[in-house]
C-alpha atoms as a PDB file:
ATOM      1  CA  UNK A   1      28.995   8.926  50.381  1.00  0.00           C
ATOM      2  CA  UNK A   2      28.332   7.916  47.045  1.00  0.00           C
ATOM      3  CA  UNK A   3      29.084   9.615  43.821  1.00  0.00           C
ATOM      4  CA  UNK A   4      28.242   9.005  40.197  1.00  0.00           C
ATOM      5  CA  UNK A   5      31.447   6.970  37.895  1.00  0.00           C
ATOM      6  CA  UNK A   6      29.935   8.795  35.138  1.00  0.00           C
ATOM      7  CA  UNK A   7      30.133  13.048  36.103  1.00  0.00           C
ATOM      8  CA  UNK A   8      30.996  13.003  40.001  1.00  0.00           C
ATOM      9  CA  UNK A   9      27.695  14.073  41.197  1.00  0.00           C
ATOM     10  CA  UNK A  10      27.089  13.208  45.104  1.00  0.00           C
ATOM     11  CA  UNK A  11      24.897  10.523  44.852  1.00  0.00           C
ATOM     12  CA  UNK A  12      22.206   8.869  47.789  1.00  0.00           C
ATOM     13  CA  UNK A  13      23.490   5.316  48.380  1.00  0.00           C
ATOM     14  CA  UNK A  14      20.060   3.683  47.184  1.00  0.00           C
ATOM     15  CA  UNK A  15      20.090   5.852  43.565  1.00  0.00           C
ATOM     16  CA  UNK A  16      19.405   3.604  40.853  1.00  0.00           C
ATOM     17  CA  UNK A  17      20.238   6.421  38.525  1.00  0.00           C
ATOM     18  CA  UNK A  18      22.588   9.308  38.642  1.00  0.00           C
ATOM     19  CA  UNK A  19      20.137  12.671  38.966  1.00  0.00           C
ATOM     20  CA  UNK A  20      22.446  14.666  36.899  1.00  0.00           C
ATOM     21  CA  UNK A  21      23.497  12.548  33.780  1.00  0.00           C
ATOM     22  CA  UNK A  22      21.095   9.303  34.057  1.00  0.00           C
ATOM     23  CA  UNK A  23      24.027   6.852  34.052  1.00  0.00           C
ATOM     24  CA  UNK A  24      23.429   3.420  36.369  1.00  0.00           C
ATOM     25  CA  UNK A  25      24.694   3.724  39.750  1.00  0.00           C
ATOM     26  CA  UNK A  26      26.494   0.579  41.236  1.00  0.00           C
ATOM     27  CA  UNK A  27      23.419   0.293  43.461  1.00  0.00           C
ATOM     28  CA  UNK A  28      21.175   0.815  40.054  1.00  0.00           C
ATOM     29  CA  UNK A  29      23.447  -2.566  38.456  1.00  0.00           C
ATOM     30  CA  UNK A  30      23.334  -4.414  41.784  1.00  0.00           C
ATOM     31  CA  UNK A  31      19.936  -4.607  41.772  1.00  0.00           C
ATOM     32  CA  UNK A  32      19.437  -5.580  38.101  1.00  0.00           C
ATOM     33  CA  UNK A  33      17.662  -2.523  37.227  1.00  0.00           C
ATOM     34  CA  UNK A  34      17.140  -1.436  33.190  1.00  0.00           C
ATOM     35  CA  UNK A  35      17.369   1.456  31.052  1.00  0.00           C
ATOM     36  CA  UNK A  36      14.627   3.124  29.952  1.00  0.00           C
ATOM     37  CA  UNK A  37      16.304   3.213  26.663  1.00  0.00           C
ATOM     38  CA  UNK A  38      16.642  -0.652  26.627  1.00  0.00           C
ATOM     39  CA  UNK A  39      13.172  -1.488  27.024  1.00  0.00           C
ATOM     40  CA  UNK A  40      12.833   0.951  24.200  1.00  0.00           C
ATOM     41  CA  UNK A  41      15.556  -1.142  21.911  1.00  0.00           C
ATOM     42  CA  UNK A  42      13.762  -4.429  23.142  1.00  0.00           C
ATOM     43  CA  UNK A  43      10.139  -2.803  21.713  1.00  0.00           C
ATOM     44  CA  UNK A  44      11.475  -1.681  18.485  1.00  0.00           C
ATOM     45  CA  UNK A  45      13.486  -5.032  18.129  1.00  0.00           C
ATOM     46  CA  UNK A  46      10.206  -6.573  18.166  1.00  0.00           C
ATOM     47  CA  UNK A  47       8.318  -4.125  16.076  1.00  0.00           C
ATOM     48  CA  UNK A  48      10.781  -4.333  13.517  1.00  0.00           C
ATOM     49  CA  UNK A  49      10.927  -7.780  13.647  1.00  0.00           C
ATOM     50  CA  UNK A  50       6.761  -8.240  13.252  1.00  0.00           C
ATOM     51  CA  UNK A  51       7.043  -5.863  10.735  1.00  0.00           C
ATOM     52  CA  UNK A  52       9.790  -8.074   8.879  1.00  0.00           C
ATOM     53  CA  UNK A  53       7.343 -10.666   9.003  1.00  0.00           C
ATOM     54  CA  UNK A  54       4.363  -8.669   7.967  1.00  0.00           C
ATOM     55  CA  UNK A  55       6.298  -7.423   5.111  1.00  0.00           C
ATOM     56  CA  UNK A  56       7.103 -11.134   3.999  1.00  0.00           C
ATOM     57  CA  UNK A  57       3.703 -12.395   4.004  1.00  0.00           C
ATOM     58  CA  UNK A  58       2.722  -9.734   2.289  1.00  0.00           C
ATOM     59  CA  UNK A  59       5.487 -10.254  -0.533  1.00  0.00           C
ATOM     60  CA  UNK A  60       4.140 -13.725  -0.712  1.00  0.00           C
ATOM     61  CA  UNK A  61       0.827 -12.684  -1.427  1.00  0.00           C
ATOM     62  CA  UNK A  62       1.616 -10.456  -3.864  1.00  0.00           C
ATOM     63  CA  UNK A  63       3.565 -12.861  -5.918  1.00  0.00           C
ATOM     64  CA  UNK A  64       0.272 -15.168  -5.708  1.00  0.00           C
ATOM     65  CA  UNK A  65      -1.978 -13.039  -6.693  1.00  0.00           C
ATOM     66  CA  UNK A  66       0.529 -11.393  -9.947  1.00  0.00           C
ATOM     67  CA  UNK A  67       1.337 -15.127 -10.812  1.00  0.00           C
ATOM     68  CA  UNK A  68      -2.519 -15.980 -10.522  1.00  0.00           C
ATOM     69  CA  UNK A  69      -3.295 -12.716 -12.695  1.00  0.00           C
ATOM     70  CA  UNK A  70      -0.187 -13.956 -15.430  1.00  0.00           C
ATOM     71  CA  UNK A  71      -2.277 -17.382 -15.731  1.00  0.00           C
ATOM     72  CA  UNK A  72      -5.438 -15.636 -16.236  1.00  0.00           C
ATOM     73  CA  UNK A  73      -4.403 -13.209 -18.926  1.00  0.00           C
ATOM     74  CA  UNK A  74      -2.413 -15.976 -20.773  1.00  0.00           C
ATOM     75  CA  UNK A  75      -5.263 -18.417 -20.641  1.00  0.00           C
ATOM     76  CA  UNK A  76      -7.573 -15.396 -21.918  1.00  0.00           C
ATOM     77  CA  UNK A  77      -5.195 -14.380 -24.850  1.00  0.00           C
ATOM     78  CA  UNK A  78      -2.608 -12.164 -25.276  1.00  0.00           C
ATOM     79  CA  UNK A  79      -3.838  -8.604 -25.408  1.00  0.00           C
ATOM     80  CA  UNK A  80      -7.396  -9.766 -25.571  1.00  0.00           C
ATOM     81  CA  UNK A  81     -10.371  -9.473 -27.055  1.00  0.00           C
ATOM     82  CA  UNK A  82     -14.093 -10.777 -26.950  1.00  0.00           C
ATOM     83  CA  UNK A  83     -16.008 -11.878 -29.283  1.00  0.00           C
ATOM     84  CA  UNK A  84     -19.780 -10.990 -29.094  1.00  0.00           C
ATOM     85  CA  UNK A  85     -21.832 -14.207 -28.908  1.00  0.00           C
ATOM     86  CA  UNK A  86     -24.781 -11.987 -31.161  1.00  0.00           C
ATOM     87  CA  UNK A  87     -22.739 -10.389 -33.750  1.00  0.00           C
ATOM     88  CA  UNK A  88     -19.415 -12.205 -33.503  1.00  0.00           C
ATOM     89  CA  UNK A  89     -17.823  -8.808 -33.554  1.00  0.00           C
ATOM     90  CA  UNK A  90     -14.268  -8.330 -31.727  1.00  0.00           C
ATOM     91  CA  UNK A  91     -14.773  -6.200 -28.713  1.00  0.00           C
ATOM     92  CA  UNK A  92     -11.763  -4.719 -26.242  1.00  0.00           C
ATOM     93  CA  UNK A  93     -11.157  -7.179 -23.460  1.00  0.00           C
ATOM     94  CA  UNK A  94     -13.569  -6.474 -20.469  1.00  0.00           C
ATOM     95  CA  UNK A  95     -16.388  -5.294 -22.469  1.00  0.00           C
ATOM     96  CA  UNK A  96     -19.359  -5.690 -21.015  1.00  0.00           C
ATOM     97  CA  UNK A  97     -21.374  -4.617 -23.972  1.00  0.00           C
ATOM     98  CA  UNK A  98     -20.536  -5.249 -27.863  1.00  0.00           C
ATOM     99  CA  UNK A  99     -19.414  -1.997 -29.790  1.00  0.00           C
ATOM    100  CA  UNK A 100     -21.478  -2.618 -32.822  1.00  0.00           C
ATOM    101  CA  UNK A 101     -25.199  -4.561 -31.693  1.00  0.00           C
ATOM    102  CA  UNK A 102     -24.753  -3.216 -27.988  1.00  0.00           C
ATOM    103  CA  UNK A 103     -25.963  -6.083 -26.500  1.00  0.00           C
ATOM    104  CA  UNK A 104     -24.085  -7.355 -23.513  1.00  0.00           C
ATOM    105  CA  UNK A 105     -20.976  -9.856 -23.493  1.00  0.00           C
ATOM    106  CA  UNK A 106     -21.246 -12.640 -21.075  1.00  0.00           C
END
């Protein structure tokens, strides 16, 4: 008779797991058998781990496209503002359409 290390129960010889408290029997380690809750550690290892990655490239990206934005709005001016090729009036930066002759800004 067999009977669990963990809580005593009266084990079966060929229990991989104790019924009562789930710890690994000796025949459960002889044969190389996992935890549930290891397979579980192993999936989340390698969630977290894809997500570390995700997470980085994204980072990246994000630095790209603020530096790329930075070079734009210096090469543009400072605050900004457009000139209207009719009127030559100063318009707000992204104006599509002057504020005085209404004609569009290209």
């Amino acid at each position: 008779m067999v009977y669990c290390s963990s809580c005593g129960q009266k084990l079966e010889e060929d229990f991989y797991f104790c019924p009562k408290c789930g710890a690994k029997t000796v025949a459960g380690k002889a044969a190389g058998v996992t935890e549930p809750w290891e397979n579980m550690r192993e999936a989340f290892e390698t969630a977290g781990e894809e997500m570390r990655k995700a997470f980085q490239k994204a980072g990246e990206e994000v630095r790209k496209a603020f530096a790329e934005a930075r070079t734009q709005v210096r090469a543009r001016g400072a605050v900004g503002s457009v000139s209207c090729p009719h009127c030559s009036i100063q318009n707000p930066y992204g104006a599509k359409f002057c504020q005085k002759c209404g004609k569009p800004i290209s």
